[in-house]
N, C-alpha and C. Protein backbone atom coordinates (compact mmCIF):
# COMPACT_ATOMS: atom_id res chain seq x y z
N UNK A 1 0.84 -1.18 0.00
CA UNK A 1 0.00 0.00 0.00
C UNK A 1 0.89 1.25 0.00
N UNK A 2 0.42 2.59 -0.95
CA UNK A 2 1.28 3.39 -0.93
C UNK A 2 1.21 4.10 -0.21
N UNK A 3 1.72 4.98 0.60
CA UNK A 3 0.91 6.07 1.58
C UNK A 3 0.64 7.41 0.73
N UNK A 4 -0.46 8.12 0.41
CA UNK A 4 -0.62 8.78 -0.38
C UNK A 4 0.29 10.13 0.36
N UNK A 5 0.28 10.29 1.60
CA UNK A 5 0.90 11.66 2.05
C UNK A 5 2.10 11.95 1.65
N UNK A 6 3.09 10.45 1.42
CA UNK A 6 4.19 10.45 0.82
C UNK A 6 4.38 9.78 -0.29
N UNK A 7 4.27 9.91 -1.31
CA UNK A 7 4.11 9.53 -2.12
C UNK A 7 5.91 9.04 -2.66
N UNK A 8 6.66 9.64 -2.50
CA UNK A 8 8.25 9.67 -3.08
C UNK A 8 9.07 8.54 -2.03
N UNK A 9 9.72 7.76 -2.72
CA UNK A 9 10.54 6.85 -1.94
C UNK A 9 12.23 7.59 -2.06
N UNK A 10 12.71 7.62 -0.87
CA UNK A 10 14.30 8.02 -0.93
C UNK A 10 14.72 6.62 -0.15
N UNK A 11 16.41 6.45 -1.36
CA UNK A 11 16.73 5.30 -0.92
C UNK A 11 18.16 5.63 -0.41
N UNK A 12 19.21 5.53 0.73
CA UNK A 12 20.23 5.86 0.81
C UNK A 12 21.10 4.37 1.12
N UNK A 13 22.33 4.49 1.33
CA UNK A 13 22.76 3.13 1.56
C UNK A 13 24.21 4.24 3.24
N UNK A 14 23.59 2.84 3.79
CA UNK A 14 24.55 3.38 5.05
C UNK A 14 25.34 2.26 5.68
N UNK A 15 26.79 2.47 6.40
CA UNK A 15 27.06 1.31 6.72
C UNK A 15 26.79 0.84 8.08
N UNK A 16 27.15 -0.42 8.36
CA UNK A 16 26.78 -0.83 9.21
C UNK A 16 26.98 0.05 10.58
N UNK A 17 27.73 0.52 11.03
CA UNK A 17 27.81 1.25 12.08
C UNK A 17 26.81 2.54 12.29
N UNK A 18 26.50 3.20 11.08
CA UNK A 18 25.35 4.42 10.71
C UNK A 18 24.27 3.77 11.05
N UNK A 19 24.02 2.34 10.55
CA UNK A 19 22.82 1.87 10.74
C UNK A 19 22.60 1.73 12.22
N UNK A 20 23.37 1.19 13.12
CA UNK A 20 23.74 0.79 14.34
C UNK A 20 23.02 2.30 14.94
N UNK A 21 24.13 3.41 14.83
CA UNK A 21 23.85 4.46 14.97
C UNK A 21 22.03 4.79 14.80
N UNK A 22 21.88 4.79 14.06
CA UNK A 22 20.45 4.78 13.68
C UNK A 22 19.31 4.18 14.58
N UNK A 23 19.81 3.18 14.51
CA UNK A 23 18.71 1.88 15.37
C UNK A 23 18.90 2.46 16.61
N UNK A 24 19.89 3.03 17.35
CA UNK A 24 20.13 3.19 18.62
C UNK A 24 19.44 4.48 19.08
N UNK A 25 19.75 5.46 18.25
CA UNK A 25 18.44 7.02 18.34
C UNK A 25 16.80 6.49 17.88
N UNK A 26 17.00 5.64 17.38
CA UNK A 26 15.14 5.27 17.29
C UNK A 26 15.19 4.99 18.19
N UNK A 27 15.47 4.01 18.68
CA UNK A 27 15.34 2.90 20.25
C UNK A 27 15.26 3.88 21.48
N UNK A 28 15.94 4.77 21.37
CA UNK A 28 15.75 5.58 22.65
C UNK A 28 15.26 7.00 22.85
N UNK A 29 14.98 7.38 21.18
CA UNK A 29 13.51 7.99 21.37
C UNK A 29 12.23 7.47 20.95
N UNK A 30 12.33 6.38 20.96
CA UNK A 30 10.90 5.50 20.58
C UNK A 30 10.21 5.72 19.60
N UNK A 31 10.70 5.75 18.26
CA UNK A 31 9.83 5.93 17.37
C UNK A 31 9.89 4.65 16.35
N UNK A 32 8.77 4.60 16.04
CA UNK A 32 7.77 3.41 15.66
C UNK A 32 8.60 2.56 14.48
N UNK A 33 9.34 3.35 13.56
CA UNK A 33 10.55 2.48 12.97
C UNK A 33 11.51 3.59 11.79
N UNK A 34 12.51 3.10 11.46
CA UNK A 34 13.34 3.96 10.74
C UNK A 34 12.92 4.93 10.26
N UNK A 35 12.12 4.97 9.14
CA UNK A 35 11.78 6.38 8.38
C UNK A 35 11.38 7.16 9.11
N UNK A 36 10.48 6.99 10.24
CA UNK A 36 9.98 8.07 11.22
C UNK A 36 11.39 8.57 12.05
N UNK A 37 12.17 7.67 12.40
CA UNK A 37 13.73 8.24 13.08
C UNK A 37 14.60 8.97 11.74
N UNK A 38 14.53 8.95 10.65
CA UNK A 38 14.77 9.58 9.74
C UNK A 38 14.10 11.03 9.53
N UNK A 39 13.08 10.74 9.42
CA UNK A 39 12.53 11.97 8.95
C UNK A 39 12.50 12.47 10.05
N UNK A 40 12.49 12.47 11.54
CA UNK A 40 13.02 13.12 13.10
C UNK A 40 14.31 14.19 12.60
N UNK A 41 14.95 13.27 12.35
CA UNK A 41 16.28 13.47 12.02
C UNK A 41 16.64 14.83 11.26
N UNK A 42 15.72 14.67 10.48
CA UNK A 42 15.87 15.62 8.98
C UNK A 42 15.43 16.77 9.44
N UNK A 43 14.25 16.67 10.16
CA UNK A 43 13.42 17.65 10.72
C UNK A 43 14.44 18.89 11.37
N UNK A 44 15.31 17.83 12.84
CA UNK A 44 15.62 18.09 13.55
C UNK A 44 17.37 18.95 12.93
N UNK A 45 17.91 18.30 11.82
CA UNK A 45 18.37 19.06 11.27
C UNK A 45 18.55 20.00 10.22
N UNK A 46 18.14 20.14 9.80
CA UNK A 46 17.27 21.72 9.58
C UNK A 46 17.18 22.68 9.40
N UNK A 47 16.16 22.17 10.87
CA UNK A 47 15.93 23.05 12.02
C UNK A 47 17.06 23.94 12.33
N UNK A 48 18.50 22.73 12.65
CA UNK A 48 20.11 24.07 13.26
C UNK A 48 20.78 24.11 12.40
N UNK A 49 20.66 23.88 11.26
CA UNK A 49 21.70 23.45 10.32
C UNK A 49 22.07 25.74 10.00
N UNK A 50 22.99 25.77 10.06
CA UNK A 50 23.72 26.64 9.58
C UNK A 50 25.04 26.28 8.54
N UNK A 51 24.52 26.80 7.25
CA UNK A 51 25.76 26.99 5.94
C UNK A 51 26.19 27.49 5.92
N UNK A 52 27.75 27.45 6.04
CA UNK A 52 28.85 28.35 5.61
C UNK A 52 29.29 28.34 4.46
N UNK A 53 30.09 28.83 3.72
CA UNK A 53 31.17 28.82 2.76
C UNK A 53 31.36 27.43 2.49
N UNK A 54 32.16 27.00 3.65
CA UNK A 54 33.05 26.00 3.68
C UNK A 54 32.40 24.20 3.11
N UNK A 55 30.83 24.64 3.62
CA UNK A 55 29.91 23.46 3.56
C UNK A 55 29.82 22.97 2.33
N UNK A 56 30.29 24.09 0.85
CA UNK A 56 29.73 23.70 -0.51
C UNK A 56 31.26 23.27 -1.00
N UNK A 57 32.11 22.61 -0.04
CA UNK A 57 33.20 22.47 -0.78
C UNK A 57 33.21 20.68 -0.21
N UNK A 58 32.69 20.57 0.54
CA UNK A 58 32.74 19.15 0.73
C UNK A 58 31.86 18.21 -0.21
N UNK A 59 32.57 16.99 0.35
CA UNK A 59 32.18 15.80 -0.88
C UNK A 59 31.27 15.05 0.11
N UNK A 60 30.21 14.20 -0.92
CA UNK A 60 29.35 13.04 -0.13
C UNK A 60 30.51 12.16 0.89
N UNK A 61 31.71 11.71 0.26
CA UNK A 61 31.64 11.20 1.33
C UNK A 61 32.56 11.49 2.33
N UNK A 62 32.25 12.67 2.76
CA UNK A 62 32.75 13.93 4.22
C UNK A 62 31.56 13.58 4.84
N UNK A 63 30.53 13.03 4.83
CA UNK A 63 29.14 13.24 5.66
C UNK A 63 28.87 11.93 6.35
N UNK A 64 28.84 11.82 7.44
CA UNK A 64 28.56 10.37 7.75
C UNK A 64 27.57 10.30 9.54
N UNK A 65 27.27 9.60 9.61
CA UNK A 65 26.28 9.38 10.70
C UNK A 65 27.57 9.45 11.70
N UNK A 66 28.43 8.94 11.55
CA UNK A 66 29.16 8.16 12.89
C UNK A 66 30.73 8.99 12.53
N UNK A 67 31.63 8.94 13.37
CA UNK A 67 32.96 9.64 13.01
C UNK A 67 33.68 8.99 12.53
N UNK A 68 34.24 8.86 11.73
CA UNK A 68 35.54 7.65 11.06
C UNK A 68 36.80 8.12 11.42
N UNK A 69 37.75 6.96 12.05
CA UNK A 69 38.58 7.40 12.35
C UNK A 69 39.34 7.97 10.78
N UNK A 70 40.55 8.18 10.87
CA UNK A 70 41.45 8.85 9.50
C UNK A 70 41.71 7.58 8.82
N UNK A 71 41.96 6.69 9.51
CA UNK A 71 42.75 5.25 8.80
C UNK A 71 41.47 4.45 7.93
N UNK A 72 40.54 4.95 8.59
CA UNK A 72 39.19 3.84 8.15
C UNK A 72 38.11 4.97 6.89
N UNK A 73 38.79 6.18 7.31
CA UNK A 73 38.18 7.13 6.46
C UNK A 73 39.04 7.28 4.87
N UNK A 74 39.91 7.09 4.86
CA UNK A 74 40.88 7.49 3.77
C UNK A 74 41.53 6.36 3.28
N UNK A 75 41.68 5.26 3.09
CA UNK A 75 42.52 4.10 3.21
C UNK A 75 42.76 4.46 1.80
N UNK A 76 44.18 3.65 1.45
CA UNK A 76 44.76 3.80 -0.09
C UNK A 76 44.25 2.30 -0.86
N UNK A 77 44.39 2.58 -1.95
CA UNK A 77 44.12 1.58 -2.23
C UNK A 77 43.02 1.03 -3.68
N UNK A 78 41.89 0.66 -2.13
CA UNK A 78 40.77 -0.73 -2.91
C UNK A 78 39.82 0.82 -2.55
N UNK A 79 39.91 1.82 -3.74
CA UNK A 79 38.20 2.72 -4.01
C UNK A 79 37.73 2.89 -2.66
N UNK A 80 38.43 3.76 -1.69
CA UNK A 80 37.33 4.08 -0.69
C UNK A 80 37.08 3.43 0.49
N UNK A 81 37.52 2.35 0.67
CA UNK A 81 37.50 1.55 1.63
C UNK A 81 36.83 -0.03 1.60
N UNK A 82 35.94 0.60 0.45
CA UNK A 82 34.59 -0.33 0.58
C UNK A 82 35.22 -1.51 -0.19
N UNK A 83 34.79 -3.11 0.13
CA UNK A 83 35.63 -4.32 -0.78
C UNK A 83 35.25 -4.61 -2.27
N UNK A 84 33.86 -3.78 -2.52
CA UNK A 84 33.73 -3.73 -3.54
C UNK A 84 34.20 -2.79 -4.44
N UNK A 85 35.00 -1.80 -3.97
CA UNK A 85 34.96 -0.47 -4.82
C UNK A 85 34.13 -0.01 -5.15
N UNK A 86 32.84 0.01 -4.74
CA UNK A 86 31.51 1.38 -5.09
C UNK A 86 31.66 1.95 -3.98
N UNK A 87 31.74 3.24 -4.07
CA UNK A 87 31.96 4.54 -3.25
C UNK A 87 30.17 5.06 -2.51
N UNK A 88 29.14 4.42 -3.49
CA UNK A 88 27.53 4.31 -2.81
C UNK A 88 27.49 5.95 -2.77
N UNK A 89 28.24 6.78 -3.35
CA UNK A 89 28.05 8.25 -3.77
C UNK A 89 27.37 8.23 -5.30
């Protein structure tokens, strides 16, 4: 069934730890399941989000749910980190 209020599907791909991340702010603000902790989310940033300059110079993947360390963020190599080489940008 579609929900007519939303009619548009957004699909993102996150890794396991974002997801983790994720599951863990639903869980402990209780909301009924992901997309609603998503769209919280979205709401909620926003809401404070202030743009600078600096914000239109970064790349997708500068943005992440969770902090990466430098070694796990940058690795040489194999495309990004990921074992497949898709970057999911």
């Amino acid at each position: 069934m579609v929900n007519v209020g939303r009619p548009e599907r957004l699909q993102i791909m996150l890794s396991p730890e974002e997801l983790a991340a994720l599951d863990d702010w639903r869980f402990a603000h209780r909301m009924p399941t992901r997309a609603a902790a998503i769209r919280e989310l979205l709401k909620r940033g926003m809401a404070s989000a202030v743009d600078g300059p600096e914000q239109h110079k970064r790349k997708s993947r500068d943005y992440s749910v969770v902090e990466w360390r430098t070694a796990e963020r940058r690795p040489s190599g194999n495309g990004g980190g990921r074992a497949n080489g898709n970057s999911g940008d």
